[in-house]
Protein backbone atom coordinates (compact mmCIF):
# COMPACT_ATOMS: atom_id res chain seq x y z
CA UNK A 1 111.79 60.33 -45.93
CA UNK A 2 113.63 63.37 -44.38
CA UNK A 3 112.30 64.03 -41.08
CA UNK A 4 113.87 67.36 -39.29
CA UNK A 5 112.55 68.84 -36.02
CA UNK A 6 112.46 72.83 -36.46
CA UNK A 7 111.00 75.13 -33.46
CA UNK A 8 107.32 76.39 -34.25
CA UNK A 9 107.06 79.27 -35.88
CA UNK A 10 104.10 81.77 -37.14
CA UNK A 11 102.09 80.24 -39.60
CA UNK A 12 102.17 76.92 -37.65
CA UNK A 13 98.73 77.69 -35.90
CA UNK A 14 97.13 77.39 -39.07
CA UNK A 15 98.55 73.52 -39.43
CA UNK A 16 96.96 72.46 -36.59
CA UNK A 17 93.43 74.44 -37.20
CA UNK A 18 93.45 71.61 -39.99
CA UNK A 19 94.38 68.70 -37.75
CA UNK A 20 91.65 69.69 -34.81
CA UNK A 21 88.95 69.32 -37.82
CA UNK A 22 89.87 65.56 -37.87
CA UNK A 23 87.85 64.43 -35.18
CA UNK A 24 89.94 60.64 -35.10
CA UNK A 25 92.75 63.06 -34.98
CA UNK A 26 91.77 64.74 -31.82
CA UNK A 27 90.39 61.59 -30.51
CA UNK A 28 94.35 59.78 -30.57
CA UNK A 29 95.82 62.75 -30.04
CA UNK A 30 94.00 63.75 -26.97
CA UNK A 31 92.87 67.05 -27.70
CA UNK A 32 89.11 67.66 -27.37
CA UNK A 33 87.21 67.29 -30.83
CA UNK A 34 84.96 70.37 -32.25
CA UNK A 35 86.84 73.07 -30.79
CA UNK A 36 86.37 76.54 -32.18
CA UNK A 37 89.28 77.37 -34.56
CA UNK A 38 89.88 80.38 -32.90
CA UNK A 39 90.76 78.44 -30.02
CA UNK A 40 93.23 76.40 -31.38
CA UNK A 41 95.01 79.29 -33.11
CA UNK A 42 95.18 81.37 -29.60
CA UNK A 43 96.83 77.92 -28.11
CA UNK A 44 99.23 77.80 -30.91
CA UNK A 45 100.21 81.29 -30.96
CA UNK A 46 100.81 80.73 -27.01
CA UNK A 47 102.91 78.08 -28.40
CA UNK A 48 104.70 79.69 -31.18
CA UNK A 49 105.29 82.93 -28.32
CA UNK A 50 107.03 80.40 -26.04
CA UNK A 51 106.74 78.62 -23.19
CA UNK A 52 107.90 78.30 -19.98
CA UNK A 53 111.92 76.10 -19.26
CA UNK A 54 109.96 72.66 -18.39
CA UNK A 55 108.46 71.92 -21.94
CA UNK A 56 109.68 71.85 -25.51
CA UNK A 57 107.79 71.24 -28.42
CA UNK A 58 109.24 71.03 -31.98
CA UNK A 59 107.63 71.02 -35.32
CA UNK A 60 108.31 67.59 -37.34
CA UNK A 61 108.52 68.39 -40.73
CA UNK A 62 109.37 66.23 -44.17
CA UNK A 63 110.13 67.70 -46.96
CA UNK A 64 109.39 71.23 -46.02
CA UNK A 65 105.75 70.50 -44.47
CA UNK A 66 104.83 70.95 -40.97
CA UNK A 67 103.42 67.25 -40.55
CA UNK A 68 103.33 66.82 -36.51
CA UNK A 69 105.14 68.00 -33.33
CA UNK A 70 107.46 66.54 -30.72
CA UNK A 71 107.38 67.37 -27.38
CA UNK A 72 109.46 66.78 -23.86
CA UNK A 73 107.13 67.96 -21.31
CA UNK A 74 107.42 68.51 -17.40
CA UNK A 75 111.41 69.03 -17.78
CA UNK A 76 113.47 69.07 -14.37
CA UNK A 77 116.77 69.13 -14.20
CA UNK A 78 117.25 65.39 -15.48
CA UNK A 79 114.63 64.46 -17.00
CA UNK A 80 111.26 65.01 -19.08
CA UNK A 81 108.33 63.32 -20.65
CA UNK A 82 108.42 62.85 -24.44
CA UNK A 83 105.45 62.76 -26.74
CA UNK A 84 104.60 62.67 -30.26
CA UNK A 85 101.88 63.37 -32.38
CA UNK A 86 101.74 63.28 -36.57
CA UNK A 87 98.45 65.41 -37.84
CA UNK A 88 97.33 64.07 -40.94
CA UNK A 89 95.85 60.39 -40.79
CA UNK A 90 97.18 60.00 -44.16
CA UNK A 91 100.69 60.46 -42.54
CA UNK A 92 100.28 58.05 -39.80
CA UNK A 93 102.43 54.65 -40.11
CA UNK A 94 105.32 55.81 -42.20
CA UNK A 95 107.94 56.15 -39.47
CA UNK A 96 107.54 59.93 -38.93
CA UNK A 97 106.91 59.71 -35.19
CA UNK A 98 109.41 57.22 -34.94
CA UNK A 99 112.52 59.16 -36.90
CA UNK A 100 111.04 62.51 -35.05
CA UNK A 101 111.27 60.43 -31.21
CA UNK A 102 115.02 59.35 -32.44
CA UNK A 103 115.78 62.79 -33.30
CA UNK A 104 114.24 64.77 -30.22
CA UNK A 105 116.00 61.79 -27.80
CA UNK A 106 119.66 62.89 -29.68
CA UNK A 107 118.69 66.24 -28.55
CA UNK A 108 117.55 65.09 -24.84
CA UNK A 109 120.57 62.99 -23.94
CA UNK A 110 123.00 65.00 -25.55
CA UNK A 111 122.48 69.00 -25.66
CA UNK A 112 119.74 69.35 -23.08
CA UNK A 113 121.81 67.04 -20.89
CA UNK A 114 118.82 64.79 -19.95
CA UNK A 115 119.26 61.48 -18.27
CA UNK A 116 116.07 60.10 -18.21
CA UNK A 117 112.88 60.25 -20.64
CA UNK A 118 109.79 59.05 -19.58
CA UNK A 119 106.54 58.10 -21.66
CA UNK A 120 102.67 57.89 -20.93
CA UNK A 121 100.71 55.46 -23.47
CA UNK A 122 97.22 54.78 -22.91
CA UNK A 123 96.75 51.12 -23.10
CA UNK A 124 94.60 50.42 -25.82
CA UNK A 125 97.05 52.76 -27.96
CA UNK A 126 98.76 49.65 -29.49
CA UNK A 127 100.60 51.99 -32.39
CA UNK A 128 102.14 53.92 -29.06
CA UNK A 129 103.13 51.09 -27.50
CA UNK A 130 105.16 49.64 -30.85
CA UNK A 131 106.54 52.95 -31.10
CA UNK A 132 108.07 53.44 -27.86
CA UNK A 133 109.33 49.73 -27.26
CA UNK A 134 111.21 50.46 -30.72
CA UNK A 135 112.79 52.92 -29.42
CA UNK A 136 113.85 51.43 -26.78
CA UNK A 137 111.65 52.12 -23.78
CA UNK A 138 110.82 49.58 -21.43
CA UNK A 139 108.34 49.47 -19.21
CA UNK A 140 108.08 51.11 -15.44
CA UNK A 141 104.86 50.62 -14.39
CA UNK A 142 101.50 52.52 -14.36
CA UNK A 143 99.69 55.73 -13.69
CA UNK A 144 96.26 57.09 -12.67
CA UNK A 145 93.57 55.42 -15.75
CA UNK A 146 92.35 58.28 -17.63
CA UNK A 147 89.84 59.12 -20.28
CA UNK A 148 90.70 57.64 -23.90
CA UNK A 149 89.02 57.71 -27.20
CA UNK A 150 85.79 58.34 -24.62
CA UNK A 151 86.64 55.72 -21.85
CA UNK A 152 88.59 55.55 -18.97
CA UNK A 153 91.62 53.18 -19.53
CA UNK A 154 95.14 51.98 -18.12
CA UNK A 155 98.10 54.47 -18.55
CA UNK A 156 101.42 52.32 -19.32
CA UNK A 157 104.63 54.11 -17.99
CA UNK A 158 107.18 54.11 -20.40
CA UNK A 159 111.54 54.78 -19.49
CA UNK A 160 114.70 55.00 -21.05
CA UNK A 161 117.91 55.75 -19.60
CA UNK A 162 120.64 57.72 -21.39
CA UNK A 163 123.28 54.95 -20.18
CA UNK A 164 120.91 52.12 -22.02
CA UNK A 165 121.20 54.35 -24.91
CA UNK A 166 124.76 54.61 -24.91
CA UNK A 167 125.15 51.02 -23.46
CA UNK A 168 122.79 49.87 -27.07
CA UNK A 169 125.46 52.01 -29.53
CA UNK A 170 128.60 50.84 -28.21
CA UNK A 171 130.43 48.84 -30.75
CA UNK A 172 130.56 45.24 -29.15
């Protein structure tokens, strides 16, 4: 598997005009289902066009292929909010997210500086949950319960602190 993170690029919008058909997609994701592909190619091309200092989002791709995206939202001057999505179903459960997380945290605690990343997972998510306790987040407490998969559930707060990072890859 050879996971690299690559900025978005024309072309891109196209990608996830096929991942909004997938309803299930849209339903873990958290995008709303059945939206007009023109739609999600004017968000996308927003995207590709830029966005403001405070988010980031990177294409994941393997082997060429744009297969998800990485982002680190609501960025201050220490910290930001990670999150991950992988598009195709057929994709999901091979490690992608998880290689893509290790690689956008490199880039969070070293170039960009961070100190801090955060994580929201909605509580039913247990894939999420796996995901960000292998990479070493821990728990921090809650936030407001919002809708999920059609329901309104428990959002788990998720932290990890450049220091534990560093602290983790020390030789002993």
């Amino acid at each position: 598997m050879a996971v690299t993170l690559r900025p978005l690029r024309p072309g891109d919008e196209q990608v996830a005009v096929r991942w909004a058909a997938d309803p299930e997609f849209c339903l873990a994701a958290g995008w709303t289902p059945r939206l007009a592909p023109r739609l999600i190619n004017r968000h996308w091309q927003l995207l590709i066009a830029g966005t403001g200092p405070d988010f980031l989002r990177l294409g994941i791709e393997e082997n060429g292929q744009l297969v998800g995206y990485v982002d680190l939202a609501n960025r201050q001057a220490h910290t930001a909010e990670l999150g991950v999505a992988i598009g195709e179903r057929a994709q999901w459960g091979r490690g992608l997210a998880a290689e893509a997380c290790r690689l956008m945290l490199a880039q969070a605690f070293g170039p960009l500086g961070l100190t801090t990343v955060t994580a929201q997972v909605h509580a039913p998510n247990a894939r999420s949950h796996r995901l960000m306790l292998g990479l070493g987040f821990t728990v921090v407490g809650r936030a407001e319960p919002e809708v999920y998969r059609g329901q309104m559930v428990e959002v788990i707060c998720y932290g990890l602190r450049r220091a534990d990072v560093q602290q983790a890859s020390a030789p002993p």
